[in-house]
Protein backbone atom coordinates (compact mmCIF):
# COMPACT_ATOMS: atom_id res chain seq x y z
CA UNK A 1 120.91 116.91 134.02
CA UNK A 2 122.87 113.98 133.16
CA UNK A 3 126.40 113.65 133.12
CA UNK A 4 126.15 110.81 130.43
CA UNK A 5 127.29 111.69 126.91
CA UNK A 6 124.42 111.68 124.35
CA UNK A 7 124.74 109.12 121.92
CA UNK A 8 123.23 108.99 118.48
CA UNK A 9 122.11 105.88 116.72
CA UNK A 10 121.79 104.37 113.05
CA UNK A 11 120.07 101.07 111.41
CA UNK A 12 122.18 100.07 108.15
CA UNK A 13 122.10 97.45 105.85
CA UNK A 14 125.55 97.88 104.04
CA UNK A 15 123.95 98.53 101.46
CA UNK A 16 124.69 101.96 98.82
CA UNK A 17 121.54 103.40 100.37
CA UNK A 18 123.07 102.83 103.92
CA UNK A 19 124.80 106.10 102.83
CA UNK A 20 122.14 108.94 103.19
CA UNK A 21 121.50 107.20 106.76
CA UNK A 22 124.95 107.33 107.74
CA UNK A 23 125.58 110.95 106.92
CA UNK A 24 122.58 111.98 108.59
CA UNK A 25 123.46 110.27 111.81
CA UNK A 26 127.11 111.68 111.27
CA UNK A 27 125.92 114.82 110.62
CA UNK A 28 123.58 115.11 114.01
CA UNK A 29 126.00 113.28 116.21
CA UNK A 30 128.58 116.20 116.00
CA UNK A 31 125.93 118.76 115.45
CA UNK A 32 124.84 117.09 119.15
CA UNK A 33 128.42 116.30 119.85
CA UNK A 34 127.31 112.50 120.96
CA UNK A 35 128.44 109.15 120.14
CA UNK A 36 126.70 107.30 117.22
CA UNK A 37 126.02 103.83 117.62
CA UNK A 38 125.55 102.19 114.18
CA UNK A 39 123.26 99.06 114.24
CA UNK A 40 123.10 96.11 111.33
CA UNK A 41 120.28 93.51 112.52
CA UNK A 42 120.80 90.29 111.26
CA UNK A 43 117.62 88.23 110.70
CA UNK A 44 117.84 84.72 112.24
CA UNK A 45 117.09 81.57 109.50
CA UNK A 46 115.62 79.70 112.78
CA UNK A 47 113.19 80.26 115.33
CA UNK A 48 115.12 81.64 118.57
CA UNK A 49 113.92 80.32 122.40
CA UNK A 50 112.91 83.35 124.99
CA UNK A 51 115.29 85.52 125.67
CA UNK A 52 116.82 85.59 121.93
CA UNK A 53 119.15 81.83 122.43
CA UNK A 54 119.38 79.35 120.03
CA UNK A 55 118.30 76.29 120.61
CA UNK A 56 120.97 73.90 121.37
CA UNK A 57 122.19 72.00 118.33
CA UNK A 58 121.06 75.08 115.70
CA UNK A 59 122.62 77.92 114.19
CA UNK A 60 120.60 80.58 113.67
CA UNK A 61 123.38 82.77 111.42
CA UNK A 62 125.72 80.99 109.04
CA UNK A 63 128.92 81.71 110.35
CA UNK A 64 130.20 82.68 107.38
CA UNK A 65 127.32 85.51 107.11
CA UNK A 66 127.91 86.34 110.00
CA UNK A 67 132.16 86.73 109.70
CA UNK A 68 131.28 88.89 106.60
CA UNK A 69 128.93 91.14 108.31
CA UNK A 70 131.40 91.72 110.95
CA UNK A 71 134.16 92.38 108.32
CA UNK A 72 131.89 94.96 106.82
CA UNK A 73 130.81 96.45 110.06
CA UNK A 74 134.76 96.75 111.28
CA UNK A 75 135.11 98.70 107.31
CA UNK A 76 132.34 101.43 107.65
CA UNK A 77 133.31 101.91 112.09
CA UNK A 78 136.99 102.45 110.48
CA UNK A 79 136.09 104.68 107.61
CA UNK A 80 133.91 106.86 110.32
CA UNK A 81 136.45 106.67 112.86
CA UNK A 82 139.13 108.90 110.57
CA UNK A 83 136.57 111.25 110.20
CA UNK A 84 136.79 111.50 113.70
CA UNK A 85 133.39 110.28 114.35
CA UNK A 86 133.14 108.56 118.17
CA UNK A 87 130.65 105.40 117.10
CA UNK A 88 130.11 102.07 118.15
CA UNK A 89 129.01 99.15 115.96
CA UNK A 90 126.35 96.51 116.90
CA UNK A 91 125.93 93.26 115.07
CA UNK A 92 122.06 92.34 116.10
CA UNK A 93 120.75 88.97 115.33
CA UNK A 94 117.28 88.40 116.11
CA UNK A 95 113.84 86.83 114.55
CA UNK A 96 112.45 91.06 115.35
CA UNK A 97 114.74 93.14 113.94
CA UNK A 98 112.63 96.41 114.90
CA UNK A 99 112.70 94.72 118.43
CA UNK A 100 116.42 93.82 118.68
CA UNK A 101 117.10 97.50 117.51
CA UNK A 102 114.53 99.28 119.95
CA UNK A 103 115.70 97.00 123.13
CA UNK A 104 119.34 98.36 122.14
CA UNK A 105 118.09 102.04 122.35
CA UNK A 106 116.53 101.31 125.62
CA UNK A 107 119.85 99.28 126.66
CA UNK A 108 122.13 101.93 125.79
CA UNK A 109 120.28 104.98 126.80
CA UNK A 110 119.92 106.54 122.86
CA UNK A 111 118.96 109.61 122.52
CA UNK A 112 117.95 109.98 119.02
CA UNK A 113 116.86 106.95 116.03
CA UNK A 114 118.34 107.37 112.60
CA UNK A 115 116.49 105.04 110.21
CA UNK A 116 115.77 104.83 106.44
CA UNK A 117 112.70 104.41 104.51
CA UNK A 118 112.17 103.33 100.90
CA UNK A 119 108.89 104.66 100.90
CA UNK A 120 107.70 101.38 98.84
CA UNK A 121 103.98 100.93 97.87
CA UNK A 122 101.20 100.94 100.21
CA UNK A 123 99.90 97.62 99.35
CA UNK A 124 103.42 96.41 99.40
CA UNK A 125 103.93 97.97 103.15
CA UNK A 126 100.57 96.40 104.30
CA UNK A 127 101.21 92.92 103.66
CA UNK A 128 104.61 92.40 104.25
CA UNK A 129 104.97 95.64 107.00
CA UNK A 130 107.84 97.56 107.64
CA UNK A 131 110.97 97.80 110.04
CA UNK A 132 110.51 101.86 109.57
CA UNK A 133 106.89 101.15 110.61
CA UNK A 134 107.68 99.03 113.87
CA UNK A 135 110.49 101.38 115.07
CA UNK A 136 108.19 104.55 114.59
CA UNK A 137 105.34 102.77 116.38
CA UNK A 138 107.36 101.60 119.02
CA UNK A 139 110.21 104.10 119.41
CA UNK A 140 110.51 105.53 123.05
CA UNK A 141 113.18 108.59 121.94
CA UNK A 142 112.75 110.85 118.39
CA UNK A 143 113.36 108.71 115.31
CA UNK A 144 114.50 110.71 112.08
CA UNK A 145 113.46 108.70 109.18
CA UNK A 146 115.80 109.71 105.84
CA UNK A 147 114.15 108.97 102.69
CA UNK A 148 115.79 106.77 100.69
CA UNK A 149 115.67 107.21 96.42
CA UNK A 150 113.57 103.97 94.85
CA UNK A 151 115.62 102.44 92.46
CA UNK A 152 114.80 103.16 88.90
């Protein structure tokens, strides 16, 4: 058996329906008694060179995007952390962001996937695909997919 601690991880957008994924997570991280990891990929607005660099002379993330994603990652790790949560937060930028996320999992020796779904139209999922989709093909641990309401 390993003497690592489990750890737990989550995909949010910072977005109001961030919030059934986050509870879940919360709620089987101490259930599990692990650490949750909570992930935000960041798409990138250029093309990235192997091994997910820049090439020299572009920015793939505004900075400012990127200072306000931070801001709100720093919020929701110190809103978790007085509820006594353990949890680490990951800023992702990448032109995959199922990849970026499932390369993290593999990285950091997760346990368990905590992702939302919208549960949009087929038609809709077919021709423009799915993050949910990629990490449930993909996915090399047990992914827990929370439905998330459809806006009205």
């Amino acid at each position: 058996m390993s003497s690592q601690p489990l750890r737990i991880a989550c995909c949010i957008d910072f977005s109001p329906f961030s919030r059934p994924i986050l509870a879940e997570a919360v709620s089987l991280a101490r259930a599990l008694d692990a650490t949750l990891d909570v992930f935000h990929a960041v798409p990138t607005e250029e093309p990235l060179t192997s091994g997910g660099v820049a090439p020299p002379g572009t920015h793939p993330v505004p900075a400012v995007d990127m200072a306000e994603r931070h801001r709100m990652m720093e919020t929701e790790l110190a809103h978790l952390r007085a509820l006594g949560v353990r949890v680490e937060g990951h800023l992702l930028v990448s032109e995959s962001a199922a990849e970026a996320v499932l390369e993290q999992v593999e990285s950091l020796g997760i346990s368990r996937l905590v992702v939302g779904s919208h549960g949009r139209a087929m038609v809709f999922e077919l021709l423009v695909g799915s993050f949910t989709q990629a990490i449930l093909r993909k996915a090399k641990v047990p992914v827990l997919v929370v439905p998330i309401p459809r806006e009205e």
